[in-house]
N, C-alpha and C. Protein backbone atom coordinates (compact mmCIF):
# COMPACT_ATOMS: atom_id res chain seq x y z
N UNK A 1 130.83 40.07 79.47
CA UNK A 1 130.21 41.28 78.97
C UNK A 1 128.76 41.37 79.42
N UNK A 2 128.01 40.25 79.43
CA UNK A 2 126.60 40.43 79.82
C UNK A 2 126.65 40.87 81.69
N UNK A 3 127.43 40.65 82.17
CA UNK A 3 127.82 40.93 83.71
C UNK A 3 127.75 42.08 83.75
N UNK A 4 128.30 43.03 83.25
CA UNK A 4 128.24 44.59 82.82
C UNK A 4 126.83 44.97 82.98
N UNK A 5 126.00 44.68 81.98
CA UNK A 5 124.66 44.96 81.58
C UNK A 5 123.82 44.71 82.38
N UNK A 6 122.68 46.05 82.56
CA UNK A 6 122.33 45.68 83.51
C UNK A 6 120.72 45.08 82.48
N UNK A 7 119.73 43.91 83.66
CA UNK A 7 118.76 43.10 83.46
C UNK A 7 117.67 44.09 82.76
N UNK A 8 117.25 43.22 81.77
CA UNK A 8 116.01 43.63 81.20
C UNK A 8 115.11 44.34 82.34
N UNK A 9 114.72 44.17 83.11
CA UNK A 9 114.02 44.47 84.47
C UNK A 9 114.59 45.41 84.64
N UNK A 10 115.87 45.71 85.22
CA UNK A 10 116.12 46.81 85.47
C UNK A 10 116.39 48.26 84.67
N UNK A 11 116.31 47.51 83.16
CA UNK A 11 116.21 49.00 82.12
C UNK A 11 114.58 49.05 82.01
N UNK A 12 113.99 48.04 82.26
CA UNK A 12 112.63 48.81 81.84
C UNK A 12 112.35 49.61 82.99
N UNK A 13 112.84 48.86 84.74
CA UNK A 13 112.48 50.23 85.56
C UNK A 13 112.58 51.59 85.38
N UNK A 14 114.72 51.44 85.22
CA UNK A 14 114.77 52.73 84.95
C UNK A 14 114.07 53.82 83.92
N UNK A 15 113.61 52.95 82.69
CA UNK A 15 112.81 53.53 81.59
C UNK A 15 111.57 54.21 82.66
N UNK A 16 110.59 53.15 83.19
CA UNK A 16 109.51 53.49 83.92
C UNK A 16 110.04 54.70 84.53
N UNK A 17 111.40 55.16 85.58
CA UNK A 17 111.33 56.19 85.94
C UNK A 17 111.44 57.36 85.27
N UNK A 18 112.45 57.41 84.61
CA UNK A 18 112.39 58.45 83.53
C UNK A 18 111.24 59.21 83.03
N UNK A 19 110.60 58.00 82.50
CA UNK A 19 109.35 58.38 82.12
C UNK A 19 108.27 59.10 82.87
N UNK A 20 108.25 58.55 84.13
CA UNK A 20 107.10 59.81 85.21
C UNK A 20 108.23 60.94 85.92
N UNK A 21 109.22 60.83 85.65
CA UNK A 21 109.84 61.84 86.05
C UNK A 21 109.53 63.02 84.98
N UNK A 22 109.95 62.95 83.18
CA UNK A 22 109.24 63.93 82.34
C UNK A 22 107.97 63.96 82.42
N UNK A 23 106.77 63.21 82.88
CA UNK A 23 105.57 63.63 83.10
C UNK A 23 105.24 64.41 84.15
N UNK A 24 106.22 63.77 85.32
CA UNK A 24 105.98 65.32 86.66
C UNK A 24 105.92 66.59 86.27
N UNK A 25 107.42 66.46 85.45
CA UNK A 25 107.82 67.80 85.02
C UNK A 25 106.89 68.57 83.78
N UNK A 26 106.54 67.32 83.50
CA UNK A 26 105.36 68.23 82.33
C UNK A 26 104.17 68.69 82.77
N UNK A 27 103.75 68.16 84.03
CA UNK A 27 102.13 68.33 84.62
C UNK A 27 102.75 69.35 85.51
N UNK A 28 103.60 70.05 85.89
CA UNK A 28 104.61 71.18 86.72
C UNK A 28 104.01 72.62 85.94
N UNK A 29 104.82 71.97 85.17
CA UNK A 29 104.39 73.33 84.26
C UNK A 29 103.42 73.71 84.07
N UNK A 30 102.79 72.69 83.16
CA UNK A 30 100.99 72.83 83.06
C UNK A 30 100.92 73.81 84.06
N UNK A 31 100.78 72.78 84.89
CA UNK A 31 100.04 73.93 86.48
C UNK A 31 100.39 75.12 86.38
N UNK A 32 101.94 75.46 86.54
CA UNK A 32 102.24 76.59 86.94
C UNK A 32 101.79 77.97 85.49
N UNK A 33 101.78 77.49 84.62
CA UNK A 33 100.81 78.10 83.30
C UNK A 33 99.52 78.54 83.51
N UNK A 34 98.80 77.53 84.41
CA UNK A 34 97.15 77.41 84.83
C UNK A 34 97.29 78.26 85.39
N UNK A 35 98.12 78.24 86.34
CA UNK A 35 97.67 79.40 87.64
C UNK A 35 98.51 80.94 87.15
N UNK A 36 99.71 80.88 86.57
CA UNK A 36 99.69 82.50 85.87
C UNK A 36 98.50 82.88 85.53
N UNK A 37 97.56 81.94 84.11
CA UNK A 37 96.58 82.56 83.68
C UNK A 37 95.32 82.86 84.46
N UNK A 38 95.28 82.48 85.69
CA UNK A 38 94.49 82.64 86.79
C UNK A 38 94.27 84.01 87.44
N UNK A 39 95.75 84.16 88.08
CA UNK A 39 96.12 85.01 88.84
C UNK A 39 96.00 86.39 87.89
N UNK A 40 95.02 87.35 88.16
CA UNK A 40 95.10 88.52 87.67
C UNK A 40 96.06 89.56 88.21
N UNK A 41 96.67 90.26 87.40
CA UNK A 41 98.02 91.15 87.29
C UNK A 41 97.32 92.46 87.79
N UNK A 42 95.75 92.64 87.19
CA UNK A 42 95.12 93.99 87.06
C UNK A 42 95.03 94.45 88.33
N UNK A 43 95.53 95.41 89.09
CA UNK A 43 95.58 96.23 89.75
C UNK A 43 95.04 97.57 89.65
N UNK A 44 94.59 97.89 88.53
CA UNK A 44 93.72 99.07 88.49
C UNK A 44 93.01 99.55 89.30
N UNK A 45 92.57 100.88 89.41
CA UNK A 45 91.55 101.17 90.49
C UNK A 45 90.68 101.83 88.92
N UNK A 46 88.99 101.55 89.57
CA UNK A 46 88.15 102.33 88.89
C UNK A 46 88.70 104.03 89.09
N UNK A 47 88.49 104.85 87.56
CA UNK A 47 88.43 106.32 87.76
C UNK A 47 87.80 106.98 88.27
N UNK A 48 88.04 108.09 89.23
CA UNK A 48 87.20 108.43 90.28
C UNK A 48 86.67 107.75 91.41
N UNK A 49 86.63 106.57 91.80
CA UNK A 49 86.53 105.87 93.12
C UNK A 49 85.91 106.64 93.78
N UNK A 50 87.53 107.46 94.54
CA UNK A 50 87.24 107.91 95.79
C UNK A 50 86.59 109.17 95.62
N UNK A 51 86.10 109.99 94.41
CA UNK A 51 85.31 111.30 94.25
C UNK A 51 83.67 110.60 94.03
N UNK A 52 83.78 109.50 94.17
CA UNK A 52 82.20 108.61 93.73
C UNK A 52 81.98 108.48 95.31
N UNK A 53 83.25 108.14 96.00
CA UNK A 53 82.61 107.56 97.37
C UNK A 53 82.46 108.58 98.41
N UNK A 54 82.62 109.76 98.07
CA UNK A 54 82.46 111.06 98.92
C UNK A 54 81.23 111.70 98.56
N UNK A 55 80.25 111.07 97.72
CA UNK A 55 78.93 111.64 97.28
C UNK A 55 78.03 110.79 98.86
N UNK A 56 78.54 109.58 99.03
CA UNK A 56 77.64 108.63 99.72
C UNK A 56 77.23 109.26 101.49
N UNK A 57 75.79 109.28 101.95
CA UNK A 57 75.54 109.94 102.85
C UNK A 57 76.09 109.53 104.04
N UNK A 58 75.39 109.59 104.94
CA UNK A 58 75.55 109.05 106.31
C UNK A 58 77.06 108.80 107.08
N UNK A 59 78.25 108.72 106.02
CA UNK A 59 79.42 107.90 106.35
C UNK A 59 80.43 109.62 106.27
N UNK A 60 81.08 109.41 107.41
CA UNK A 60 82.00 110.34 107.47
C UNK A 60 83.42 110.37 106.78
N UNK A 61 83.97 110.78 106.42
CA UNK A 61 85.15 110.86 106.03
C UNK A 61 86.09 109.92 105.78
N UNK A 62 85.84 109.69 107.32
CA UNK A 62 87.13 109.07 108.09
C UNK A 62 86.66 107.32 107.67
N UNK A 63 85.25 106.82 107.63
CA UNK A 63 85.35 105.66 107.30
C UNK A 63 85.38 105.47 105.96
N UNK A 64 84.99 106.38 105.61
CA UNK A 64 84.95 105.85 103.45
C UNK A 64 86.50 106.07 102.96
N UNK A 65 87.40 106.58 103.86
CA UNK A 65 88.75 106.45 103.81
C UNK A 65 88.91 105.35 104.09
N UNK A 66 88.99 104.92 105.22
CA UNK A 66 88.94 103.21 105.60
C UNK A 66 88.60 102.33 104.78
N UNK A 67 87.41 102.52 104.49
CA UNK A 67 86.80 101.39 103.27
C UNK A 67 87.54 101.69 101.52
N UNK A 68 88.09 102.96 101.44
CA UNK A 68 88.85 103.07 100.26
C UNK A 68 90.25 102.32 100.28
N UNK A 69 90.70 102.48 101.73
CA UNK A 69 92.03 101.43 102.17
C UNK A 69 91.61 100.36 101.85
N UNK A 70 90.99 99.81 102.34
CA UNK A 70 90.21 98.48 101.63
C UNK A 70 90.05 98.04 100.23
N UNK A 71 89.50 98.85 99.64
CA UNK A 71 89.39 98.56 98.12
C UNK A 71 90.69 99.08 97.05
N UNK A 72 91.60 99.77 97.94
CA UNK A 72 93.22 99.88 96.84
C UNK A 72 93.91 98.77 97.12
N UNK A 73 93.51 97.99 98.46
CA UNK A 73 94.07 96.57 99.04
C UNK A 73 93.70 95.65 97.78
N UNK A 74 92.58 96.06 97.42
CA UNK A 74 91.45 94.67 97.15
C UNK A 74 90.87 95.57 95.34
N UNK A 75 91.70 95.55 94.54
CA UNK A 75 91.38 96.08 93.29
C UNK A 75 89.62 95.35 92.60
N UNK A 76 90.13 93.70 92.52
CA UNK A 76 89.04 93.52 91.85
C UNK A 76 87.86 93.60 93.04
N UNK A 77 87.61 94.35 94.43
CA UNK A 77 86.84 94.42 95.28
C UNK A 77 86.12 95.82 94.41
N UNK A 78 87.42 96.81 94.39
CA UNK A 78 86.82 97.95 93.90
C UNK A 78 86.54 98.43 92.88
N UNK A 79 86.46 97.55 91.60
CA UNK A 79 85.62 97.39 90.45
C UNK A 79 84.64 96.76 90.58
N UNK A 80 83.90 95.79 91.30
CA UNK A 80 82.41 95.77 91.30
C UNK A 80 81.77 96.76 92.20
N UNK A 81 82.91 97.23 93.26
CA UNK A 81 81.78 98.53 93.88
C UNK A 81 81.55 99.27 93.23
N UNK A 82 82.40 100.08 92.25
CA UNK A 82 82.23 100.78 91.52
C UNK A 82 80.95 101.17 90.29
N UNK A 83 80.70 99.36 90.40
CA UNK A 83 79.87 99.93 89.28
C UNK A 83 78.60 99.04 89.49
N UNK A 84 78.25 98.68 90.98
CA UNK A 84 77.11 99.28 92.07
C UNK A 84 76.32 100.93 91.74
N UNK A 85 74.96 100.67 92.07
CA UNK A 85 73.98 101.84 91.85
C UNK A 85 74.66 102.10 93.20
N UNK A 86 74.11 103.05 93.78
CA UNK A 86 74.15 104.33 94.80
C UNK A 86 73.80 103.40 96.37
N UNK A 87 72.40 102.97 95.95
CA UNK A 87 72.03 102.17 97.25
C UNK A 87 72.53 100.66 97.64
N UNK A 88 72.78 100.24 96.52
CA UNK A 88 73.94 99.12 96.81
C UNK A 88 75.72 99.21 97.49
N UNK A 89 75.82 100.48 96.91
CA UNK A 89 77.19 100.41 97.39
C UNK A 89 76.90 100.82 98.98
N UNK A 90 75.85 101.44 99.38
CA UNK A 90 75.58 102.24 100.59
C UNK A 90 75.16 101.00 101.32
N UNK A 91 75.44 99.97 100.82
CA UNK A 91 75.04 98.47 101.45
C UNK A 91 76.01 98.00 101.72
N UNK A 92 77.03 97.94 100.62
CA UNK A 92 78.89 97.45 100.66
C UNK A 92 79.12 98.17 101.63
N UNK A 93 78.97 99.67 102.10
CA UNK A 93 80.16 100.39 103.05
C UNK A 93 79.23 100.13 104.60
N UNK A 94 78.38 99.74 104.51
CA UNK A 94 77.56 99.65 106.06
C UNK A 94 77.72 98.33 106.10
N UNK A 95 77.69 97.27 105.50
CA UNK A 95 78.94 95.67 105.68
C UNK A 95 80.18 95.88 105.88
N UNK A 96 80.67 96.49 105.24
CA UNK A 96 82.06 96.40 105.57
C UNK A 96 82.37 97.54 107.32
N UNK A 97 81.70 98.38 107.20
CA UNK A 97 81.65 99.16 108.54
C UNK A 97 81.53 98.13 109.86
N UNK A 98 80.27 97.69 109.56
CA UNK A 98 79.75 96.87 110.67
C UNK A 98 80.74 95.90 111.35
N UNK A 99 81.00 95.17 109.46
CA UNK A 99 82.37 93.86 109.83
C UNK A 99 83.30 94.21 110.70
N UNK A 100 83.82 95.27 110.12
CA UNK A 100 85.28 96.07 110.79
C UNK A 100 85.29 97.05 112.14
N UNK A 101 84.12 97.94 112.17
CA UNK A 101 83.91 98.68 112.83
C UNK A 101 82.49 98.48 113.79
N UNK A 102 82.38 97.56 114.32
CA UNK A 102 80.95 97.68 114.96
C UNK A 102 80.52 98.50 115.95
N UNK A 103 81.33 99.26 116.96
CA UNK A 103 81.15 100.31 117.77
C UNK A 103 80.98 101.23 117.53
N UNK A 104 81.10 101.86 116.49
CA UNK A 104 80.64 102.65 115.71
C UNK A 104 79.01 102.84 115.62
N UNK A 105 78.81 104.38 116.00
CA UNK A 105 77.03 104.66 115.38
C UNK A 105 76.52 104.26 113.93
N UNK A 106 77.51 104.74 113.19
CA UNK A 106 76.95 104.76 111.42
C UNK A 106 77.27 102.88 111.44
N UNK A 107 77.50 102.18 112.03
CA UNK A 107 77.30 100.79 111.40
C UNK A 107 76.09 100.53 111.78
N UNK A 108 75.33 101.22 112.32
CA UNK A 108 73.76 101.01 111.91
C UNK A 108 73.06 102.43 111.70
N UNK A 109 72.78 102.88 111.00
CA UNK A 109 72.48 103.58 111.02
C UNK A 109 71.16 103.56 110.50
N UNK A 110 70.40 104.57 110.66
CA UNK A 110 69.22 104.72 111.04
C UNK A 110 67.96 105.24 109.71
């Protein structure tokens, strides 16, 4: 009967595995908990955006469209532009122009 059984040694291994096997699985989760609460869901766009970004000078149409593509891409991008004064954001769209568009006249503009 003791032939059967397996060695002290080998139940405490298997114990040992068991055991970091429910700790993997418990530090798994954790994580994957951490990073839900991480990852923001909010997709919102600020109200009015794009009737805020058609006040701004120098920039034609066609790029503050561009840069609005940009910020429905990029939600939490377009809640701090949003709530940028006038000459700051006119700083955000001539960076982001320049970045993207450098052949362009209005990426420097004058």
């Amino acid at each position: 009967s003791s032939a059967s059984r397996p060695s002290k040694r080998t139940r405490t291994a298997q114990c040992e595995e068991e055991g970091l096997g429910a700790t993997l699985v418990q530090v798994g989760e954790r994580l994957a908990i951490a990073i839900e609460k991480n990852v923001s869901n909010d997709n919102t766009l600020p109200e009015g955006l794009w009737e805020n970004m058609k006040t701004l000078p120098t920039f034609g149409r066609d790029f503050l469209a561009h840069y609005y593509a940009y910020l429905v891409e990029h939600p939490r991008i377009a809640r701090a532009f949003h709530t940028l004064e006038h000459d700051e954001k006119m700083v955000w769209v001539v960076r982001y122009v320049t970045n993207n568009i450098p052949s362009h006249p209005e990426a420097n503009p004058q």
